[in-house]
C-alpha atoms as a PDB file:
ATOM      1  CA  UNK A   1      -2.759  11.763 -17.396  1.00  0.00           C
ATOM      2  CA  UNK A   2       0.298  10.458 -18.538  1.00  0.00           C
ATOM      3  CA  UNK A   3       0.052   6.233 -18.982  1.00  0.00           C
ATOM      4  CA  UNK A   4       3.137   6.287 -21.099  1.00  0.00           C
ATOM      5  CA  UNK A   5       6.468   7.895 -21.340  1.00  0.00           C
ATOM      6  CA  UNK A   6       7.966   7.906 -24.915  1.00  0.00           C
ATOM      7  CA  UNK A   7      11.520   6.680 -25.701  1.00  0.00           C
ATOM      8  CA  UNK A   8      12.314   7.733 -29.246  1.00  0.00           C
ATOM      9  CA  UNK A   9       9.506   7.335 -31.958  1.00  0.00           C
ATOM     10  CA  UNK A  10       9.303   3.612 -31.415  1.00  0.00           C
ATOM     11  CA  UNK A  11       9.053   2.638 -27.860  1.00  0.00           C
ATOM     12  CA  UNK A  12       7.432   3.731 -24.673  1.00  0.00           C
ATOM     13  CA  UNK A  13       7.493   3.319 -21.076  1.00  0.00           C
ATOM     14  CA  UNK A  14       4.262   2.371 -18.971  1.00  0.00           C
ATOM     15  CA  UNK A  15       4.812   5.014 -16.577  1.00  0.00           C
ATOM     16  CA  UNK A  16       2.157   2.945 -14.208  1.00  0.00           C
ATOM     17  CA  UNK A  17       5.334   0.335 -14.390  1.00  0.00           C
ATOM     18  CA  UNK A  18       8.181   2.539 -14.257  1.00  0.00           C
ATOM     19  CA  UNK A  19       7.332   4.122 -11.057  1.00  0.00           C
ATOM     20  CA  UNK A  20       6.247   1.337  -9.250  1.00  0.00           C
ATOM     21  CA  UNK A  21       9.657  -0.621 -10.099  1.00  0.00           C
ATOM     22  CA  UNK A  22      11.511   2.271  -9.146  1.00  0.00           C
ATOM     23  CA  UNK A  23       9.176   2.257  -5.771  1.00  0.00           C
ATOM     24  CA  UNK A  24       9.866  -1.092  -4.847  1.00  0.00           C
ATOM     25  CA  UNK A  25      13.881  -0.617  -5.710  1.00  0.00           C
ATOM     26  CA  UNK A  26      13.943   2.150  -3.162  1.00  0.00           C
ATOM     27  CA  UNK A  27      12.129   0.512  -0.797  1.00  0.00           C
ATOM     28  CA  UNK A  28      13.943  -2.736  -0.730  1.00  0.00           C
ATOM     29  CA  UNK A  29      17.183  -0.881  -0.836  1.00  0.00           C
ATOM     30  CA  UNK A  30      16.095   1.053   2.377  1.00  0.00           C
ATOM     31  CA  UNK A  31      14.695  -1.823   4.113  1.00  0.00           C
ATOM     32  CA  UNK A  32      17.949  -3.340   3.801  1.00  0.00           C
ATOM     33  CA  UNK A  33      19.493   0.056   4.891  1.00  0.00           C
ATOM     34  CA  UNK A  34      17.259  -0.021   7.785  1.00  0.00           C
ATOM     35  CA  UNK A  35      17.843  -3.982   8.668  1.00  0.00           C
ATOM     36  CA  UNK A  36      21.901  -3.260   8.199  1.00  0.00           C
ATOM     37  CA  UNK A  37      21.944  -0.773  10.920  1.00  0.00           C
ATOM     38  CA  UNK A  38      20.093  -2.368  13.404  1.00  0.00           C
ATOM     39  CA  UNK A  39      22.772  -5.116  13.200  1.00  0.00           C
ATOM     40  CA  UNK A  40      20.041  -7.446  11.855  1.00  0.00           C
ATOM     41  CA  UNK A  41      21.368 -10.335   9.263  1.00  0.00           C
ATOM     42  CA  UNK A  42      21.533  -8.815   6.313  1.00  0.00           C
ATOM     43  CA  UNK A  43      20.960 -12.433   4.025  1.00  0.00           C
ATOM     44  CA  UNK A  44      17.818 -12.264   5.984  1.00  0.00           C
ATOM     45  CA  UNK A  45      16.577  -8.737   5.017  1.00  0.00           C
ATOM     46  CA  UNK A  46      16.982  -9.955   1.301  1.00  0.00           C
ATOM     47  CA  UNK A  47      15.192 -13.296   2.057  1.00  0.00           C
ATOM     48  CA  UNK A  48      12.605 -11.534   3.628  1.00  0.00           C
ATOM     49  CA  UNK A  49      12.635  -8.353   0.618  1.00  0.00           C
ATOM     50  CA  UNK A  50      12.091 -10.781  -1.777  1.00  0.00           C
ATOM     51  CA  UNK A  51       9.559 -13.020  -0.353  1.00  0.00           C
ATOM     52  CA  UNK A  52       7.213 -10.248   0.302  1.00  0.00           C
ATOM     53  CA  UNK A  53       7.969  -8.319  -2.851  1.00  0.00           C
ATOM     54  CA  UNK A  54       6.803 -11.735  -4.353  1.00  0.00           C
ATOM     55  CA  UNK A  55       3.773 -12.732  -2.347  1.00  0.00           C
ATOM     56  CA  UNK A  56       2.389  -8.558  -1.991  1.00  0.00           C
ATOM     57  CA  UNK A  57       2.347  -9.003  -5.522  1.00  0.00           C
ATOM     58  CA  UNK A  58       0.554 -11.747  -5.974  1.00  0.00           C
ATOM     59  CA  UNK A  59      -1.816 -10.882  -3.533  1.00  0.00           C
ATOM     60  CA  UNK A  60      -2.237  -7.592  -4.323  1.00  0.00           C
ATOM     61  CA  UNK A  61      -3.262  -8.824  -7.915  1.00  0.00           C
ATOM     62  CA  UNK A  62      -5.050 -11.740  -7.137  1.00  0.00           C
ATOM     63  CA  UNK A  63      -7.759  -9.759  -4.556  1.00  0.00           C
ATOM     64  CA  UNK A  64      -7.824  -7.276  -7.930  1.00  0.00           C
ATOM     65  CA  UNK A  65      -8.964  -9.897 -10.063  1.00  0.00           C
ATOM     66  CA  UNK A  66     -11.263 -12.301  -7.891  1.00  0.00           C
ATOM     67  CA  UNK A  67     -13.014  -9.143  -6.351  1.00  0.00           C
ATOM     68  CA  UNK A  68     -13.012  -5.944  -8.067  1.00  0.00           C
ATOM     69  CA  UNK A  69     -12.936  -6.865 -11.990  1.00  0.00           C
ATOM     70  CA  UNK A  70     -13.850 -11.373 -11.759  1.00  0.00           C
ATOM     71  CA  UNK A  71     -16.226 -10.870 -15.350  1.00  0.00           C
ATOM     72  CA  UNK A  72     -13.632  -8.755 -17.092  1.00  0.00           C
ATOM     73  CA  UNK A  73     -10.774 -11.410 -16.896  1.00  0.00           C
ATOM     74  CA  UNK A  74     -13.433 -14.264 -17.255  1.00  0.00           C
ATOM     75  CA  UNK A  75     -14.145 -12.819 -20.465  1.00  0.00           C
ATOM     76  CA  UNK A  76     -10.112 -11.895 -21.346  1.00  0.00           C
ATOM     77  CA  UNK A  77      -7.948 -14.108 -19.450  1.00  0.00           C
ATOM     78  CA  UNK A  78      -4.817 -12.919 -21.090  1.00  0.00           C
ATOM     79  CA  UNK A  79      -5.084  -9.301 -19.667  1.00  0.00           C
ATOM     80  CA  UNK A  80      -4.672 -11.089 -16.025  1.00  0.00           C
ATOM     81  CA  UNK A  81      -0.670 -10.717 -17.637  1.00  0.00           C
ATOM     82  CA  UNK A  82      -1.206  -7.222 -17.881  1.00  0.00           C
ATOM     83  CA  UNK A  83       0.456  -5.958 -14.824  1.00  0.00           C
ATOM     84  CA  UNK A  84       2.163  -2.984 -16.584  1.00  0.00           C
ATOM     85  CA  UNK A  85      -1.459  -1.450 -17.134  1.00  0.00           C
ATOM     86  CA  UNK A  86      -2.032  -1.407 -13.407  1.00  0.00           C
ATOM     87  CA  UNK A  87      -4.925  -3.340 -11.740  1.00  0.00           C
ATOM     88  CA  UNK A  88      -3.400  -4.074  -8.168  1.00  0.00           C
ATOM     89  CA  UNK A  89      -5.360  -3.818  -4.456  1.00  0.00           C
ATOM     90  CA  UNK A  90      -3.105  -2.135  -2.105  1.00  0.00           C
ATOM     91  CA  UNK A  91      -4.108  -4.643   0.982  1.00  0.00           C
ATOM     92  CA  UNK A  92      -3.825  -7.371  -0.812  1.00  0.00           C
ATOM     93  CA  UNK A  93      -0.314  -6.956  -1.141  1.00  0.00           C
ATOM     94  CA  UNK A  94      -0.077  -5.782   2.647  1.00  0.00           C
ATOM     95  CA  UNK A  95      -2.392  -8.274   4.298  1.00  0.00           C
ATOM     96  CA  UNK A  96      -0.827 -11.330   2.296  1.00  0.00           C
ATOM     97  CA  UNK A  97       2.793  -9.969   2.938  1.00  0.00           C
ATOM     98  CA  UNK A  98       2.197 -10.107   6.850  1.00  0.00           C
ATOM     99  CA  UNK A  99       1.033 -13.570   6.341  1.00  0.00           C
ATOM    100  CA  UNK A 100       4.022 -14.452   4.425  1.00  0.00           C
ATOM    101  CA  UNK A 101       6.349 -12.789   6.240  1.00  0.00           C
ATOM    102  CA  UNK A 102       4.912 -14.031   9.519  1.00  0.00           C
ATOM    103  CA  UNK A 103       5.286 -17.559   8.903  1.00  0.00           C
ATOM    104  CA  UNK A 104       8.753 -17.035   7.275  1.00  0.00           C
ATOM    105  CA  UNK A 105       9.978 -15.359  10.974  1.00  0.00           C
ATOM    106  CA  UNK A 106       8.008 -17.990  12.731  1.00  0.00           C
ATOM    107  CA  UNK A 107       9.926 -20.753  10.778  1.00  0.00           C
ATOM    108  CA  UNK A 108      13.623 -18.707  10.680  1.00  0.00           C
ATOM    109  CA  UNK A 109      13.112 -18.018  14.633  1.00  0.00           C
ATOM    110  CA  UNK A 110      12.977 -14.648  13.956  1.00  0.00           C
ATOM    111  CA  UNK A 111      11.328 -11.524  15.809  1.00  0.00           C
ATOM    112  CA  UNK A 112       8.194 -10.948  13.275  1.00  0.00           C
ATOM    113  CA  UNK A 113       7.683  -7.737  14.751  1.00  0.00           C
ATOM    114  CA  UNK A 114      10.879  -6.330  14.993  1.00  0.00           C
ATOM    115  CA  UNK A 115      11.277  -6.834  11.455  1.00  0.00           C
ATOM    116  CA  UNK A 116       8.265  -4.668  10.887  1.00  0.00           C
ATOM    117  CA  UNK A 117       8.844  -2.073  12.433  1.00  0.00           C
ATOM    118  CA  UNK A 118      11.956  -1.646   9.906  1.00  0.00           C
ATOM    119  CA  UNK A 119       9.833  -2.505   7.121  1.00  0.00           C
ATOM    120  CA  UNK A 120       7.249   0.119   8.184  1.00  0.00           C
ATOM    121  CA  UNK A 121       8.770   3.401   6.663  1.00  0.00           C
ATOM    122  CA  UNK A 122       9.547   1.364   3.046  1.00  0.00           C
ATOM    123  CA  UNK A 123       6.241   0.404   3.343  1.00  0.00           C
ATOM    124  CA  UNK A 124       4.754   3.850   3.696  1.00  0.00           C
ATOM    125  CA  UNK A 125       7.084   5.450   1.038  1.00  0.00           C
ATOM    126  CA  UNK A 126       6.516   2.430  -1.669  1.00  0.00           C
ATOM    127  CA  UNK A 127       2.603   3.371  -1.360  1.00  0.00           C
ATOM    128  CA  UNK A 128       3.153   7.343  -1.642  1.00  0.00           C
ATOM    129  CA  UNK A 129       4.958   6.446  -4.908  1.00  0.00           C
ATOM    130  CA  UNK A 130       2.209   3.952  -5.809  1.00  0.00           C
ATOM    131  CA  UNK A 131      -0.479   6.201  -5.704  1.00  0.00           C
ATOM    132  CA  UNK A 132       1.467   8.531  -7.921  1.00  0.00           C
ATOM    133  CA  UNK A 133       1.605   5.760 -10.428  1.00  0.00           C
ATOM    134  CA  UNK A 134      -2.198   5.623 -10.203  1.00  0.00           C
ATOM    135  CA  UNK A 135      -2.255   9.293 -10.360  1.00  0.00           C
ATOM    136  CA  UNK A 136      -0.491   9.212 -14.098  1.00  0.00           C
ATOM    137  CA  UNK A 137      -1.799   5.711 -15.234  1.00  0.00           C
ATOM    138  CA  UNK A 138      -5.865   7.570 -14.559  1.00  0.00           C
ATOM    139  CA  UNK A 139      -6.605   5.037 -12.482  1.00  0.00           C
ATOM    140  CA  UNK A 140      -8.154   5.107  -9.255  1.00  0.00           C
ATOM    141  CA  UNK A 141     -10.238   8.580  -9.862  1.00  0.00           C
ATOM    142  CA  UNK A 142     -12.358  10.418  -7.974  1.00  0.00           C
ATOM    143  CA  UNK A 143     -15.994  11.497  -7.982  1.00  0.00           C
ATOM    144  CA  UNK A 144     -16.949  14.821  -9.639  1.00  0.00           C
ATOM    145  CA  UNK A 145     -15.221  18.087  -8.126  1.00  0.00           C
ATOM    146  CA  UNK A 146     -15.721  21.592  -8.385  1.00  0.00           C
ATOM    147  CA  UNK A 147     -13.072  22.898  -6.402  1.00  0.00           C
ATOM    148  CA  UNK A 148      -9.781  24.612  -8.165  1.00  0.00           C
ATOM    149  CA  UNK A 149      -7.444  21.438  -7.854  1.00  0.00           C
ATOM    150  CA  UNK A 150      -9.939  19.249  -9.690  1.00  0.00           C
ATOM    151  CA  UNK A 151      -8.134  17.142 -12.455  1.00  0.00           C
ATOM    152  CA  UNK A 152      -9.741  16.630 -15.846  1.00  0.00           C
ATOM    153  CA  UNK A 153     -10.025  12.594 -16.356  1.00  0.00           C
ATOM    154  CA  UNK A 154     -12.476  10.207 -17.764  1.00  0.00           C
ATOM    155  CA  UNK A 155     -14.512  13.163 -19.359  1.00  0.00           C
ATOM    156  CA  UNK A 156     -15.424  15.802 -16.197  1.00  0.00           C
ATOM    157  CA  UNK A 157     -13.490  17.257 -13.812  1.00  0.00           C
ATOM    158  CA  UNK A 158     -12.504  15.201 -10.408  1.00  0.00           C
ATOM    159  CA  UNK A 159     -11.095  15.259  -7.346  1.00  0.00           C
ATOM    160  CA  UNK A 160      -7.093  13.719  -7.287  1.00  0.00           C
ATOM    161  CA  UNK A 161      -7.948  10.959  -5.245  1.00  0.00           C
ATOM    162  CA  UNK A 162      -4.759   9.470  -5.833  1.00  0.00           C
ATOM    163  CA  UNK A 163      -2.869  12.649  -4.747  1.00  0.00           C
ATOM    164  CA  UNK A 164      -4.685  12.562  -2.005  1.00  0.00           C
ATOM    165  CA  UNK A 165      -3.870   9.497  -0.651  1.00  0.00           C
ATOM    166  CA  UNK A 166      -0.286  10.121  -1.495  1.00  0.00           C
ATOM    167  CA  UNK A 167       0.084  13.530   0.334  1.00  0.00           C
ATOM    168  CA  UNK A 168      -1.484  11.649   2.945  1.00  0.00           C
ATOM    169  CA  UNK A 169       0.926   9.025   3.556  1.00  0.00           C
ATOM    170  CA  UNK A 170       3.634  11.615   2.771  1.00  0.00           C
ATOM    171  CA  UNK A 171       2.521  13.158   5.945  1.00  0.00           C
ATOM    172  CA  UNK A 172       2.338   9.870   7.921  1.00  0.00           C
ATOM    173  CA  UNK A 173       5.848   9.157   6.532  1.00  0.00           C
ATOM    174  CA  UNK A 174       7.339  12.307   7.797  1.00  0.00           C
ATOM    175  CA  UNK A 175       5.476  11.808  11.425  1.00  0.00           C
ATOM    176  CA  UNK A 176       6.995   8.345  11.997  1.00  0.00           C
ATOM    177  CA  UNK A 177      10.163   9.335  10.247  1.00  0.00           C
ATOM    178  CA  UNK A 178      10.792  11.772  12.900  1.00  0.00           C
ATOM    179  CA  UNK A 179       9.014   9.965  15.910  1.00  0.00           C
ATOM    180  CA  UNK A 180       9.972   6.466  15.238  1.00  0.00           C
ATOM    181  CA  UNK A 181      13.115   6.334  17.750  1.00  0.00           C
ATOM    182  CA  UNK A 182      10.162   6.982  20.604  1.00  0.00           C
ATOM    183  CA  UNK A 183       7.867   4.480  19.647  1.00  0.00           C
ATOM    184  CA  UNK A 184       8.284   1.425  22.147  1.00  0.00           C
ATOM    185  CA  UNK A 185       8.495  -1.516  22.684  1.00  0.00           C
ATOM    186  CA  UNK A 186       9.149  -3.483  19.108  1.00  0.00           C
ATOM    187  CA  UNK A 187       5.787  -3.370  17.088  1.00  0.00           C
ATOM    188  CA  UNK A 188       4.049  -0.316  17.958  1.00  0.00           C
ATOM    189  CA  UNK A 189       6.057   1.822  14.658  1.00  0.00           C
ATOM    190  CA  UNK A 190       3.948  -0.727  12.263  1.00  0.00           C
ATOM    191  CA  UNK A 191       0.649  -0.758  14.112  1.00  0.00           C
ATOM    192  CA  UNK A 192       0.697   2.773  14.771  1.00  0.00           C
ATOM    193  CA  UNK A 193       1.365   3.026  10.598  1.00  0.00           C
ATOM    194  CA  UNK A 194      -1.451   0.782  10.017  1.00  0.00           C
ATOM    195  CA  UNK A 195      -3.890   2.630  12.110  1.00  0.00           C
ATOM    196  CA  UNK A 196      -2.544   5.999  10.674  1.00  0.00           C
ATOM    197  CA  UNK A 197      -2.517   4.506   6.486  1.00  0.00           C
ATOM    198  CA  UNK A 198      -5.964   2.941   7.095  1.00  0.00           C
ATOM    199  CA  UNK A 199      -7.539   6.476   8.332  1.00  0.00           C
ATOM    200  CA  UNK A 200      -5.897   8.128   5.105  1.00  0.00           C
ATOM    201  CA  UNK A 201      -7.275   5.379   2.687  1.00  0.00           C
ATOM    202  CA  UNK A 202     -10.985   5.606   4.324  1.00  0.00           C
ATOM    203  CA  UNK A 203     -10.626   9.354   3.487  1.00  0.00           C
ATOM    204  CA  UNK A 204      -9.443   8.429   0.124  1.00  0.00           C
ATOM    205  CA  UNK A 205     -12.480   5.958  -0.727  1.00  0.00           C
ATOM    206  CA  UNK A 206     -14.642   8.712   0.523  1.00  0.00           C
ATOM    207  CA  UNK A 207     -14.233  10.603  -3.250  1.00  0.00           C
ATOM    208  CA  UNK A 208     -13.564   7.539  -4.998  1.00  0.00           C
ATOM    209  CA  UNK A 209     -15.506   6.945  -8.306  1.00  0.00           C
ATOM    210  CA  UNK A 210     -13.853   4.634 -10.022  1.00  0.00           C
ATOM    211  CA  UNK A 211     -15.150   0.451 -10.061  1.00  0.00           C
ATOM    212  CA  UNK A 212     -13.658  -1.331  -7.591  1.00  0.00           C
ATOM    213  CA  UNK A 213     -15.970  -4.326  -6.922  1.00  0.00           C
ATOM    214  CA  UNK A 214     -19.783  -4.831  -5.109  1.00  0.00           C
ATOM    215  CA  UNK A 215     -20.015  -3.083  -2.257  1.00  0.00           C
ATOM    216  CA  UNK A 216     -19.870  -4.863   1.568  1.00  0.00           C
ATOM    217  CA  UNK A 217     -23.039  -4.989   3.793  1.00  0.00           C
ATOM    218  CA  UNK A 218     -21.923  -4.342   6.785  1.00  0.00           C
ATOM    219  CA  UNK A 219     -25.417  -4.322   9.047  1.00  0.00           C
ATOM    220  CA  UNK A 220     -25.653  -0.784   9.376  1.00  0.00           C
ATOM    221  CA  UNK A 221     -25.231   0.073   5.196  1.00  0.00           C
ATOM    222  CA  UNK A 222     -22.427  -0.873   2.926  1.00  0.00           C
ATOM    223  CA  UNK A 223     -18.868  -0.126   2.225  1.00  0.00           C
ATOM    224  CA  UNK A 224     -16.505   0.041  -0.601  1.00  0.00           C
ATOM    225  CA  UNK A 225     -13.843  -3.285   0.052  1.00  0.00           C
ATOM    226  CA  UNK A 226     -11.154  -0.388   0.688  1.00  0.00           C
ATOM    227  CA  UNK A 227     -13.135   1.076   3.857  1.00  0.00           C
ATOM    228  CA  UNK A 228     -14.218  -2.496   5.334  1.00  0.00           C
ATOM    229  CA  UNK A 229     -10.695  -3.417   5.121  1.00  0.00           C
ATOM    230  CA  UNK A 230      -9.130  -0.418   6.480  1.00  0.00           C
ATOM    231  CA  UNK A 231     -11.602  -0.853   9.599  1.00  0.00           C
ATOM    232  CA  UNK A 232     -10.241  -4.327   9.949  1.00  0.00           C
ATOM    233  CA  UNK A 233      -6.882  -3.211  10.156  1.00  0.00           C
ATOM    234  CA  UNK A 234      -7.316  -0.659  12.450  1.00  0.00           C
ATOM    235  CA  UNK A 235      -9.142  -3.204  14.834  1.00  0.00           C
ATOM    236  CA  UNK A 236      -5.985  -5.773  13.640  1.00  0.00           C
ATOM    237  CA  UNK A 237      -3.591  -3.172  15.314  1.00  0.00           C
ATOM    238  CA  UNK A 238      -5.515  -1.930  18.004  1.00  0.00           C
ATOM    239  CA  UNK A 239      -5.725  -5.723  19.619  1.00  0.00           C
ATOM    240  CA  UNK A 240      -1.714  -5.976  18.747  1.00  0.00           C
ATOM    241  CA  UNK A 241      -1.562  -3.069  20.657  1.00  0.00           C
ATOM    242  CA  UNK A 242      -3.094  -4.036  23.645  1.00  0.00           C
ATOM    243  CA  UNK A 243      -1.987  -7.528  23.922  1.00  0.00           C
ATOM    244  CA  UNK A 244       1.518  -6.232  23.687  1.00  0.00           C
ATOM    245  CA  UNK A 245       0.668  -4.098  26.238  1.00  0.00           C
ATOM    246  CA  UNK A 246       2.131  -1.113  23.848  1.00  0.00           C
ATOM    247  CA  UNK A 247       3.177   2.117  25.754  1.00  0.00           C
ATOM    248  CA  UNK A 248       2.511   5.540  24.504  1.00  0.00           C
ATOM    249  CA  UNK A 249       5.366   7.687  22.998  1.00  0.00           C
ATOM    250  CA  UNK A 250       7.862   8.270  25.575  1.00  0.00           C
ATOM    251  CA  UNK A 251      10.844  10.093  25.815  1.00  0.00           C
ATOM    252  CA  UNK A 252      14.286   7.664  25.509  1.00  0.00           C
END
């Protein structure tokens, strides 16, 4: 793993930090993009870029610290400041930035899901890029593997969850990247993308190893938070789906 990237003899660069800033520059830069060209207000793409840059990372920190780690920054309160050393949940981020961004549309008059459906390909590229931050931070590992791309970390060899997860959504980038134009009417692009993330993170959690809270009883046994959410989500867009009465892929 590399955690740091050294400037001089002196100084160094989290590289958990560096590639997440860089992640969210891009993104917000092609949101706007995005927004531009679909004649949307553009003052209204940077409200919105900012609120939910904001509020996903809040969220995303908060469910980190009140779930997954609550006696570790009980017992060192300080390191809750530590956001260069990584410590974030994923759908935190994404389930409070729908919230936000909801109620932000809802008060602006403005169509939610229009808006996300252009945020949905940011979206998907700021997470490929995240997981590669986990991938060189160490965090986020995977159980014990004996197959030829296992990666030595935390003292045996294991599978690259986090590469994984970010070939994954790679994939799921490309698909909608070159489908998105016959995906109607306005919201199927971002439900089809949650359905489609939330299958590559359950096959992500599947090899995950590393701590990430008590597991969630869920009558028939018990899943990691990650899975139980991802379920939810792909329920979340399913019902969006149907009440929208959302079409299959059709030719324009």
């Amino acid at each position: 793993m590399y955690p740091f990237i050294p400037i001089g003899s002196l100084f160094q660069i989290p590289t958990y930090f560096l590639i997440i800033s860089l992640g969210c520059i891009f993104s917000s830069l092609w949101f706007i993009h995005r927004a531009q060209k679909a004649s949307l207000n553009t003052t209204t793409a940077v409200d919105l870029t900012i609120l939910v840059l904001v509020v996903g990372f809040l969220g995303a920190r908060i469910l980190h610290i009140i779930y997954e780690s609550p006696e570790f920054y009980r017992q060192n309160w300080l390191r809750v400041f530590h956001v260069w050393n990584g410590g974030f949940v994923f759908y935190g981020g994404v389930i409070s930035g729908i919230v936000a961004a909801s109620v932000f549309c809802s008060i602006q008059r403005q169509p939610f899901w229009f808006w996300a459906d252009i945020a949905t390909l940011p979206v998907s590229l700021a997470y490929a890029l995240g997981r590669l931050a986990c991938f060189f931070n160490g965090c986020c590992f995977g159980k014990f593997c004996e197959w030829p791309w296992a990666i030595y970390v935390h003292g045996s060899y294991r599978h690259p969850t986090q590469l994984y997860a970010s070939g994954f959504e790679l994939c799921v980038l490309a698909f909608l990247l070159f489908w998105q134009k016959r995906f109607r009417p306005v919201g199927l692009l971002f439900n089809i993308w949650l359905i489609l993330h939330s299958i590559g993170r359950i096959f992500m959690e599947l090899f995950r190893a590393d701590p990430r809270g008590d597991l969630i009883d869920i009558g028939v046994g018990t899943v990691s938070l990650g899975i139980f959410l991802s379920w939810t989500l792909i329920l979340f867009a399913i019902v969006n789906i149907v009440n929208h009465q959302v079409s299959l892929p059709r030719e324009q």
